[in-house]
C-alpha atoms as a PDB file:
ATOM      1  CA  UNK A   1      16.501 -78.367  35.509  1.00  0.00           C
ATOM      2  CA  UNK A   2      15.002 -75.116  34.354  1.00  0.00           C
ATOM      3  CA  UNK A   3      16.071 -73.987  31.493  1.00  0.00           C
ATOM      4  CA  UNK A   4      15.148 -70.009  31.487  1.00  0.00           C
ATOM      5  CA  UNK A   5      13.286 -68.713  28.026  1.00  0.00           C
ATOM      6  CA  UNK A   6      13.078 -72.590  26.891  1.00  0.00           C
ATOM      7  CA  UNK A   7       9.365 -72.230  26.538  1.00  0.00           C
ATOM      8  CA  UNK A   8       6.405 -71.240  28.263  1.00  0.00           C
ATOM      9  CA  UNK A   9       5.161 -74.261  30.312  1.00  0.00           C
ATOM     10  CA  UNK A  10       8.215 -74.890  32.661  1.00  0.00           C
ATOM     11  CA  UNK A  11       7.533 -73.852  36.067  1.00  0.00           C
ATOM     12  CA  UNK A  12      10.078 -74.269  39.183  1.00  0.00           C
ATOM     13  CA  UNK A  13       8.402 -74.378  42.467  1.00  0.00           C
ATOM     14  CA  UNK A  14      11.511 -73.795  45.587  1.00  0.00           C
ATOM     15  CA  UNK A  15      10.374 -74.662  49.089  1.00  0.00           C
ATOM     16  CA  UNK A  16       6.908 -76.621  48.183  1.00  0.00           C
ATOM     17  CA  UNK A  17       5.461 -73.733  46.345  1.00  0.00           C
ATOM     18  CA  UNK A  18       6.660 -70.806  49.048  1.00  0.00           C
ATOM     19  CA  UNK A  19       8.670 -69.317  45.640  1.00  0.00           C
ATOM     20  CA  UNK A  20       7.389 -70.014  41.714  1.00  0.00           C
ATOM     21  CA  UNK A  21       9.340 -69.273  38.770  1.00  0.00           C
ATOM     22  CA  UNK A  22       7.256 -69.603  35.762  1.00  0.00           C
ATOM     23  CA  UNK A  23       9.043 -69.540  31.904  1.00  0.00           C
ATOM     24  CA  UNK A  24       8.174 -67.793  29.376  1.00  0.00           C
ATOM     25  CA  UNK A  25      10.246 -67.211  25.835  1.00  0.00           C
ATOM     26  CA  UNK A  26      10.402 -63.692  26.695  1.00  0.00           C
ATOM     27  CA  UNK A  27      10.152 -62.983  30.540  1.00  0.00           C
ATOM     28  CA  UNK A  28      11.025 -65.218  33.725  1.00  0.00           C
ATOM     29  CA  UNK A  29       8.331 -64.811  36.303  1.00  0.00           C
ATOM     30  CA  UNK A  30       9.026 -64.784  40.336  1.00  0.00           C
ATOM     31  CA  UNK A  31       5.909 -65.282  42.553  1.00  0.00           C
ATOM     32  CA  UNK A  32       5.105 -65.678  46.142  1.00  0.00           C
ATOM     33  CA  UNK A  33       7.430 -65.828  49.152  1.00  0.00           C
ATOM     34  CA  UNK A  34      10.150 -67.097  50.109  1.00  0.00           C
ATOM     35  CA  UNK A  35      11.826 -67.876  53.706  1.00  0.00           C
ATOM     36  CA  UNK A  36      15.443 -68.854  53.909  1.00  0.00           C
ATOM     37  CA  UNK A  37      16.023 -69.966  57.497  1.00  0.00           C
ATOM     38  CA  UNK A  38      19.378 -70.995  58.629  1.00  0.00           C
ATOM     39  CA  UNK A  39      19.400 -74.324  58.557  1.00  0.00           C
ATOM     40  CA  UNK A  40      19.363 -76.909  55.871  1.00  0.00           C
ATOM     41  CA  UNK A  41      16.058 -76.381  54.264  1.00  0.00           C
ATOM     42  CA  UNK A  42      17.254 -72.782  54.411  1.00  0.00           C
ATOM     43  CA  UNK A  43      20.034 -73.980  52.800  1.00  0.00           C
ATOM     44  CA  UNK A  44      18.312 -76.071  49.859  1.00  0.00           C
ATOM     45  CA  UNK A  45      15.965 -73.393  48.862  1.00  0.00           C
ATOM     46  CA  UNK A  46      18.790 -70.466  48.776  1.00  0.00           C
ATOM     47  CA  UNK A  47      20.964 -72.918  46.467  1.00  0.00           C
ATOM     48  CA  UNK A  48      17.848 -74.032  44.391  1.00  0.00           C
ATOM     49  CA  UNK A  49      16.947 -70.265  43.552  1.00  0.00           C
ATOM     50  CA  UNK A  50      20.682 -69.719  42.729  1.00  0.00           C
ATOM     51  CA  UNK A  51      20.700 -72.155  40.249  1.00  0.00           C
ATOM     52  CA  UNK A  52      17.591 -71.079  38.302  1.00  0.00           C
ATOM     53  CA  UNK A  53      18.935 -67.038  38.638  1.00  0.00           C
ATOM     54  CA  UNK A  54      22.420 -68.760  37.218  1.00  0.00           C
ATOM     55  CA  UNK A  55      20.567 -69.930  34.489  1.00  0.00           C
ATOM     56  CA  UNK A  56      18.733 -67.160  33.804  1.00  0.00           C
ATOM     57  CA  UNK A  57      22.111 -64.524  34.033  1.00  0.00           C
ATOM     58  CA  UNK A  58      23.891 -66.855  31.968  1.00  0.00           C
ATOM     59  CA  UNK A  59      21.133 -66.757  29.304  1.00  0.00           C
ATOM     60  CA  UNK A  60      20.691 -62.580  29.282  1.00  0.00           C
ATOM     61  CA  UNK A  61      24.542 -62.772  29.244  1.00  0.00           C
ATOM     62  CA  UNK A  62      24.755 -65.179  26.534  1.00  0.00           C
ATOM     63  CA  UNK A  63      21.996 -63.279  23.533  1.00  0.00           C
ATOM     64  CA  UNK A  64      23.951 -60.799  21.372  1.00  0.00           C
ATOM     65  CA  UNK A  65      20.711 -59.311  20.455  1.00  0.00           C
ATOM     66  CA  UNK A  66      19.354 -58.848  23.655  1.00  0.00           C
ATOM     67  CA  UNK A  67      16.587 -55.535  23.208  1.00  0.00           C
ATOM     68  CA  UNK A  68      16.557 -52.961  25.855  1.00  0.00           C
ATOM     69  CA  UNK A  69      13.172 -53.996  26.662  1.00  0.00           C
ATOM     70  CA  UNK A  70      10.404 -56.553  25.575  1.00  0.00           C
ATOM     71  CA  UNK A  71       7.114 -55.532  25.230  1.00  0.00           C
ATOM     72  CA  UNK A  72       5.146 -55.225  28.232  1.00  0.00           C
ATOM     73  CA  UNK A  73       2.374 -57.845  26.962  1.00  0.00           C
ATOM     74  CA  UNK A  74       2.766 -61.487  28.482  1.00  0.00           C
ATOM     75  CA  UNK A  75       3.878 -64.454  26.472  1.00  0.00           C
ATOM     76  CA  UNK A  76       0.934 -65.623  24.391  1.00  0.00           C
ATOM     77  CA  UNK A  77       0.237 -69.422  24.495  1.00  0.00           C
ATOM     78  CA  UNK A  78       0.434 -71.206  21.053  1.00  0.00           C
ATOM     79  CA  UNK A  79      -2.511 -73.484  19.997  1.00  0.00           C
ATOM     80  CA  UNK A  80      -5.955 -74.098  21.075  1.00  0.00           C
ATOM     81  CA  UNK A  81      -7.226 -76.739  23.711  1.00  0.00           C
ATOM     82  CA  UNK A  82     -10.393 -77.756  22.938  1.00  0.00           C
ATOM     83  CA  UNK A  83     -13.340 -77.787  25.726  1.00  0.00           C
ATOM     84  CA  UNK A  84     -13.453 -81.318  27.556  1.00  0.00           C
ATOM     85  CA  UNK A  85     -16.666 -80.454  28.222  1.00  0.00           C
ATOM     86  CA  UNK A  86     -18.864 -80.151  25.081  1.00  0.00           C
END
């Protein structure tokens, strides 16, 4: 399940990876696109993207201290990897 503003390494992929929604503690990214034909596939993707926008209503609806806006840097990643290669 993904749980919107967890963290920022979840990422939900609907349809293969037609539609991407990557997390991030501050901002929910949507990428690519996304065909819902009437039929069932259709009908699989349309419910899975419901589910994550659920989730992520439900969580702006849930902070009482939600700002009026974030700032318009993206989510930094904690930590350093270090090179494989060296």
């Amino acid at each position: 399940m993904f749980d919107a503003y967890a963290n920022d390494d979840d990422v939900l992929n609907v349809q293969g990876d037609s539609l991407t929604l990557t997390n991030g503690t501050t901002r929910v990214t949507l990428s690519g696109t996304l065909e819902l034909t009437r039929d069932k596939r259709g009908l699989a993707a349309a419910l899975a993207l419901k589910a994550a926008l659920d989730g992520v209503v439900a969580k702006l609806q849930a902070d009482p201290h939600l700002p009026a806006q974030v700032k318009e840097e993206p989510d930094a990643k904690p930590g350093v990897v270090d090179n494989p290669f060296n």
